[in-house]
C-alpha atoms as a PDB file:
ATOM      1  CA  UNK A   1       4.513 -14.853  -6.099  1.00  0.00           C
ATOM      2  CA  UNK A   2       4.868 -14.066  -9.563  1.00  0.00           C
ATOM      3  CA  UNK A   3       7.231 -16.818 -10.767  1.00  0.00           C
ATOM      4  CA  UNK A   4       4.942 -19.444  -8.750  1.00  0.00           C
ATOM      5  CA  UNK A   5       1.811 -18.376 -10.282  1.00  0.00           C
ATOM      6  CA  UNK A   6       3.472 -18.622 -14.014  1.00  0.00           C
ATOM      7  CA  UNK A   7       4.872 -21.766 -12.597  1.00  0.00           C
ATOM      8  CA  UNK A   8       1.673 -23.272 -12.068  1.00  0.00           C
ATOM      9  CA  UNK A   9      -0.018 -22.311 -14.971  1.00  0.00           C
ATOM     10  CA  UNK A  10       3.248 -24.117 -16.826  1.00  0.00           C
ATOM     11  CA  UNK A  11       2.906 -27.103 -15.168  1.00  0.00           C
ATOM     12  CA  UNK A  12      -1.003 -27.584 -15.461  1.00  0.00           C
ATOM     13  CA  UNK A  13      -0.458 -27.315 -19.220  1.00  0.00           C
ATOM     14  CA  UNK A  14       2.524 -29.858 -19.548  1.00  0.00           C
ATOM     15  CA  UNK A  15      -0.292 -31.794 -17.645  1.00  0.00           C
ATOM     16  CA  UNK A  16      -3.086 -30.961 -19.907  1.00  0.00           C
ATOM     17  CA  UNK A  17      -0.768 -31.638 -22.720  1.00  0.00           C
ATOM     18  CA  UNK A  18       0.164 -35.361 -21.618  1.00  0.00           C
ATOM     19  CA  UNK A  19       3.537 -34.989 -19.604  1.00  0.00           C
ATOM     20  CA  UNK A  20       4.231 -35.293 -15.923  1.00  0.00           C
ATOM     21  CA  UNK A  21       6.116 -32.914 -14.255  1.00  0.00           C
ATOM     22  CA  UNK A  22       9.895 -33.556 -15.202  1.00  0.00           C
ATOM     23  CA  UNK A  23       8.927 -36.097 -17.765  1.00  0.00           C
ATOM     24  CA  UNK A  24      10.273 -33.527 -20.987  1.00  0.00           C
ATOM     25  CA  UNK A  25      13.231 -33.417 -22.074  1.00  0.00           C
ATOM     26  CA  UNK A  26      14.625 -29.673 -21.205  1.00  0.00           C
ATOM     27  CA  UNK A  27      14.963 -29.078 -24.991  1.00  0.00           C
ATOM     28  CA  UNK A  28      11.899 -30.563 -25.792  1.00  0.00           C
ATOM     29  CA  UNK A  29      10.218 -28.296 -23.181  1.00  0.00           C
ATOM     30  CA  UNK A  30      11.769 -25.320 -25.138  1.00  0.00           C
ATOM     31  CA  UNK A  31      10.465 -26.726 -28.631  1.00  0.00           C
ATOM     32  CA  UNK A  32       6.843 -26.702 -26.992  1.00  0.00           C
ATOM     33  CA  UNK A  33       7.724 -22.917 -25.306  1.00  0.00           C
ATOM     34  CA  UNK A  34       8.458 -21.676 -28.461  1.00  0.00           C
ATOM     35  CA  UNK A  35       5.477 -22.915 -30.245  1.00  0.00           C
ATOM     36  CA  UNK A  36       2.996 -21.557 -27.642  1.00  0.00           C
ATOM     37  CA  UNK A  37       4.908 -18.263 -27.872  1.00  0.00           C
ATOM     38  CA  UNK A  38       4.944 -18.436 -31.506  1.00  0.00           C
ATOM     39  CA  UNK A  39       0.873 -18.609 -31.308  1.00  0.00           C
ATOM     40  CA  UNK A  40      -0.292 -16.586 -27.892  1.00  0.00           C
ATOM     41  CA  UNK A  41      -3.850 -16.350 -29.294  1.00  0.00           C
ATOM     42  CA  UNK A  42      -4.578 -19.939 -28.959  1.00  0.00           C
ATOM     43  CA  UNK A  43      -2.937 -20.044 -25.061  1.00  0.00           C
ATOM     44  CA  UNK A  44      -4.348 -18.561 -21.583  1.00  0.00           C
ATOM     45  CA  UNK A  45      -1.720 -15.702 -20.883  1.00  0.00           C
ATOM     46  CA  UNK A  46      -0.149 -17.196 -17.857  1.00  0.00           C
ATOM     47  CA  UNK A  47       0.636 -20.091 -20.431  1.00  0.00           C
ATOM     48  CA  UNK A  48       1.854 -17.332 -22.681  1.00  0.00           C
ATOM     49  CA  UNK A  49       4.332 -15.553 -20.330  1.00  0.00           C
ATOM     50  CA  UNK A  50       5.624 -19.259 -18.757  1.00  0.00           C
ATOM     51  CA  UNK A  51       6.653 -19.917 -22.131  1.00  0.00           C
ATOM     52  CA  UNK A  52       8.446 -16.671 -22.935  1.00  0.00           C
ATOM     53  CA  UNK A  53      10.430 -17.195 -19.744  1.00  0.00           C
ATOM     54  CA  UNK A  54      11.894 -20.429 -21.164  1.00  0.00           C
ATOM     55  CA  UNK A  55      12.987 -18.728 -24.112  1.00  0.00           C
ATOM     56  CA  UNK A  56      15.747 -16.890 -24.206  1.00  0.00           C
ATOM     57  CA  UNK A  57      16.328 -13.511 -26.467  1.00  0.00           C
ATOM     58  CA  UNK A  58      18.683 -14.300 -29.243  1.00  0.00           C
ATOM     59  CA  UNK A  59      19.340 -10.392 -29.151  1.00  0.00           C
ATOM     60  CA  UNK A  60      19.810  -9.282 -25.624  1.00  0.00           C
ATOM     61  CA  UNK A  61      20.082 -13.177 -23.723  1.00  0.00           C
ATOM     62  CA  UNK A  62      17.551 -12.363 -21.182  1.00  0.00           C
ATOM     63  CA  UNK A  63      14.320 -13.765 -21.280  1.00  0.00           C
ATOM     64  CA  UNK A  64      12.261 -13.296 -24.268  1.00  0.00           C
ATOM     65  CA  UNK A  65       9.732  -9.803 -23.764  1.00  0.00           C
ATOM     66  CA  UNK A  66      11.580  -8.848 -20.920  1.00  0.00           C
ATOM     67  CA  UNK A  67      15.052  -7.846 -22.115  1.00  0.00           C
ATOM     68  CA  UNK A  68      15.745  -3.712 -22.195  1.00  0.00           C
ATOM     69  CA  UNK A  69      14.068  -1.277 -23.830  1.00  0.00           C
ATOM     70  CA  UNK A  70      15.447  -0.969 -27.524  1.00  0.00           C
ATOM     71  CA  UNK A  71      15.779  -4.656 -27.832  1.00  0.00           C
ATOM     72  CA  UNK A  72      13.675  -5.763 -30.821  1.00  0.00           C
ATOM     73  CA  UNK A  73      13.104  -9.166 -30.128  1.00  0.00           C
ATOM     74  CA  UNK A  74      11.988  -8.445 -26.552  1.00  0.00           C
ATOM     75  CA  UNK A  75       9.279  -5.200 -27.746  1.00  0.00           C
ATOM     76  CA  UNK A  76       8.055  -7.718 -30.523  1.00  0.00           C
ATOM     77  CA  UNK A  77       7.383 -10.721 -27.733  1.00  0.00           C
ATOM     78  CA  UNK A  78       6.046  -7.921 -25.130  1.00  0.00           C
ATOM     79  CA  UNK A  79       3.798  -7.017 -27.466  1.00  0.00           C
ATOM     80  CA  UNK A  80       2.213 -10.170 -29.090  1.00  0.00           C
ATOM     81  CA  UNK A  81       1.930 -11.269 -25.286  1.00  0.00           C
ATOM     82  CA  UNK A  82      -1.356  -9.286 -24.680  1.00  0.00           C
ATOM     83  CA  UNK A  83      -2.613 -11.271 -27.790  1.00  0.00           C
ATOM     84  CA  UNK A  84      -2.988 -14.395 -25.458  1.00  0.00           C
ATOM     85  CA  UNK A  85      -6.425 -15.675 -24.136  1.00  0.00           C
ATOM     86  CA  UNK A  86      -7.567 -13.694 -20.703  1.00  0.00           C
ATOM     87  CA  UNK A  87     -10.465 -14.894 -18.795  1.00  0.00           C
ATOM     88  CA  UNK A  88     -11.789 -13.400 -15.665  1.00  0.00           C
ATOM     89  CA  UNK A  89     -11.950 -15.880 -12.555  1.00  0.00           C
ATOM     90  CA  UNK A  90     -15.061 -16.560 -11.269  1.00  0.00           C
ATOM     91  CA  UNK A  91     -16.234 -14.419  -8.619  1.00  0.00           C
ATOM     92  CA  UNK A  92     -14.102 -11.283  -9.088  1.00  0.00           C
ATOM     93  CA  UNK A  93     -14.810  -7.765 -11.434  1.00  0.00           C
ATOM     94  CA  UNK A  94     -14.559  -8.075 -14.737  1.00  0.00           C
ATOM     95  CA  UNK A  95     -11.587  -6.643 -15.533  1.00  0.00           C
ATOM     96  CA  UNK A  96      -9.448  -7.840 -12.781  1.00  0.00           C
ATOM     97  CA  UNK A  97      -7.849 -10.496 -14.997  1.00  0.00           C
ATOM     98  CA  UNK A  98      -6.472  -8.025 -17.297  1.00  0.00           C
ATOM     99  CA  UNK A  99      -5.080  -5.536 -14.483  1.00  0.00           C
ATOM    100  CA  UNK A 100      -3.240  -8.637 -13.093  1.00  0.00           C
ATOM    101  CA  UNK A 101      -2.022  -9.613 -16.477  1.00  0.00           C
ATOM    102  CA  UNK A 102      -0.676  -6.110 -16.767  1.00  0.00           C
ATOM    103  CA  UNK A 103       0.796  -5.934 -13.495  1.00  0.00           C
ATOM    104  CA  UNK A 104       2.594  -9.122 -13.656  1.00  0.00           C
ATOM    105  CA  UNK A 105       4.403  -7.500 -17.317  1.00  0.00           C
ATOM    106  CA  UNK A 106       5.134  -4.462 -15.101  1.00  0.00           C
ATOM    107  CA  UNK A 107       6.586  -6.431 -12.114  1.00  0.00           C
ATOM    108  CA  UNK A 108       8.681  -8.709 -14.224  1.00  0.00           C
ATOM    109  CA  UNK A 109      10.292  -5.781 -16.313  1.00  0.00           C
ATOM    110  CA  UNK A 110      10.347  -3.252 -14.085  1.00  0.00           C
ATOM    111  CA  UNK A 111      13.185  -1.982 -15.812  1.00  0.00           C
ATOM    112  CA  UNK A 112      11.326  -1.206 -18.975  1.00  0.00           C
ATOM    113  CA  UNK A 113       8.878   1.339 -16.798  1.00  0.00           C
ATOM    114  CA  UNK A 114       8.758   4.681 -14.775  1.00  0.00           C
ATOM    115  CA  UNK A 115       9.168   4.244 -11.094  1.00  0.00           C
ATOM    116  CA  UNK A 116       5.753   5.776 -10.329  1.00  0.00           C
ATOM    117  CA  UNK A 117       4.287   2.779 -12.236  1.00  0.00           C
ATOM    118  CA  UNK A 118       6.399   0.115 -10.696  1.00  0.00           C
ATOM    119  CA  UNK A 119       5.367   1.163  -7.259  1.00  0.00           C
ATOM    120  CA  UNK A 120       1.601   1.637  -8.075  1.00  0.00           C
ATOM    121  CA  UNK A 121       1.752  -2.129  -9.232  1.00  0.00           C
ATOM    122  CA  UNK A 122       3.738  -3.491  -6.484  1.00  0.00           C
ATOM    123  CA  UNK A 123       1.422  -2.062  -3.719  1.00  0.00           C
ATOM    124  CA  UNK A 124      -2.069  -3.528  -5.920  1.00  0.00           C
ATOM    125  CA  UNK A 125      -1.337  -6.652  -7.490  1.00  0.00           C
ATOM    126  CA  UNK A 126      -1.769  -8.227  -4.287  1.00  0.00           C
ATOM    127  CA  UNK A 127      -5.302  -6.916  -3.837  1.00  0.00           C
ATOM    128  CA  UNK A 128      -5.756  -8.000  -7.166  1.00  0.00           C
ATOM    129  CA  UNK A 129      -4.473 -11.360  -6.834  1.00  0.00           C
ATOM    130  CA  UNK A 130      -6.863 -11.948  -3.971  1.00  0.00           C
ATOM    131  CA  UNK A 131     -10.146 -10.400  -6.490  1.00  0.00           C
ATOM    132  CA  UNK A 132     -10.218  -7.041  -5.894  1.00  0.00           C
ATOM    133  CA  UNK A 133     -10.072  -4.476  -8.267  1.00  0.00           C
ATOM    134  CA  UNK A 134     -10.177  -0.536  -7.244  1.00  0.00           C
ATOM    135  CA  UNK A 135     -12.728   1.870  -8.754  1.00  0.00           C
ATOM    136  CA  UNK A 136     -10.986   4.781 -11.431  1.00  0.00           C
ATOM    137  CA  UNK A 137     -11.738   6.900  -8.342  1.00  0.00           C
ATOM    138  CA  UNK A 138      -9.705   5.612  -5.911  1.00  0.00           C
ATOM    139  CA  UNK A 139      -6.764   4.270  -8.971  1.00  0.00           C
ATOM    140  CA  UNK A 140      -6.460   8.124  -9.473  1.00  0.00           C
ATOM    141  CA  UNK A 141      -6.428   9.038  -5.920  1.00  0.00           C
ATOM    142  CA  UNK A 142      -3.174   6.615  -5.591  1.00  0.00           C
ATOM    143  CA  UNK A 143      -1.442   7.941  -8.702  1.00  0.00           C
ATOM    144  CA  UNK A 144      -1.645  11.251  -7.419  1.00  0.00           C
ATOM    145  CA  UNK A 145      -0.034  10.657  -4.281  1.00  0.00           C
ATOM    146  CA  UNK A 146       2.686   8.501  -5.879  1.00  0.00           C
ATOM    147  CA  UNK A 147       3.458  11.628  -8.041  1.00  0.00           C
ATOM    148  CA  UNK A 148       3.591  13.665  -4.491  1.00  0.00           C
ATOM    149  CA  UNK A 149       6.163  11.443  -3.747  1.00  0.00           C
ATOM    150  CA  UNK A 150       4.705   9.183  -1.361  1.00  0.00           C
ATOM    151  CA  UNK A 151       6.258   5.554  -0.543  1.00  0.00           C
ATOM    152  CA  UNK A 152       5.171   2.110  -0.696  1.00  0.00           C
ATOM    153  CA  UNK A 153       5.913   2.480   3.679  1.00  0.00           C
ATOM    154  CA  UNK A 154       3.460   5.351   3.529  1.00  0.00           C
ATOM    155  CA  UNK A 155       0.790   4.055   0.897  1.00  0.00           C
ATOM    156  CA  UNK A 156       0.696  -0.050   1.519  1.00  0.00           C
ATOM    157  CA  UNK A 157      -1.474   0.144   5.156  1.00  0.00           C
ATOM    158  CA  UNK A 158      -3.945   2.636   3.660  1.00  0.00           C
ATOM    159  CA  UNK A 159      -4.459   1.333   0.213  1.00  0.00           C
ATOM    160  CA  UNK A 160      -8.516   0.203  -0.322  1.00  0.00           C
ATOM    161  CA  UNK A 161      -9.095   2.112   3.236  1.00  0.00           C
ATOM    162  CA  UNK A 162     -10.367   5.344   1.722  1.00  0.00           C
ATOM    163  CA  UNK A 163      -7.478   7.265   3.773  1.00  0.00           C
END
């Protein structure tokens, strides 16, 4: 899901910039990567973290902002990445856009996070994703039972129920 979403968002900029899908060169694709990464403030986030996947880390060799904790490169991408342009969609709290944006960091580095967090991501980005967002209340009330130890099994059929 994740990789197809960023995919799209790629793709509807190569088309809003003039090229058809497959049309660019591979390294010319990476020249235009690196200057949307180089300026995330002017770029819708999606936009943002397609083009950090199609650079790699000169450091660690992964994919730029997602490489392991420690690497510089990677922390310095990470970070300028929540300088990009986030817009709610229409129709859905404000707010949700950002909690996707931060799920989708935590889902495609998991490895740079605390289990705890992982799984509290996993089991709402899809709720997100289809324009919900939960209340502090009931955010809380799943945290605490992730830190009791409860599984994505246990926790996935009741989350948004109230149970």
């Amino acid at each position: 899901m994740l990789t197809r979403e960023l995919a799209g968002a790629w793709g509807r900029f190569l088309s809003a910039e003039g090229f058809s899908a497959g049309e660019l060169p591979a390294e010319e694709e990476v020249e235009l990567a690196r200057m949307v990464a180089d300026e995330p403030d002017r770029h819708p986030w999606r936009v943002v973290d397609a083009a950090l996947d199609l650079l790699g880390c000169a450091e660690c060799g992964g994919p730029l902002g997602r490489g392991p904790l420690g690497c510089g490169p990677c922390q310095l991408a990470d970070g300028f990445r929540y300088s990009a342009i986030e817009i709610d969609r229409p129709g859905v709290p404000p707010g949700n856009e950002h909690a996707i944006r931060v799920g989708f960091s935590v889902l495609r580095a998991p490895h740079r996070q605390s289990a705890a967090t992982v799984l509290g991501w996993r089991l709402n980005l899809p709720h997100l994703m289809a324009g919900r967002l939960p209340t502090t209340a009931q955010a809380q009330a799943l945290r605490a039972r992730i830190n009791r130890g409860a599984t994505y099994a246990e926790l996935a059929p009741t989350l948004f129920t109230g149970s």
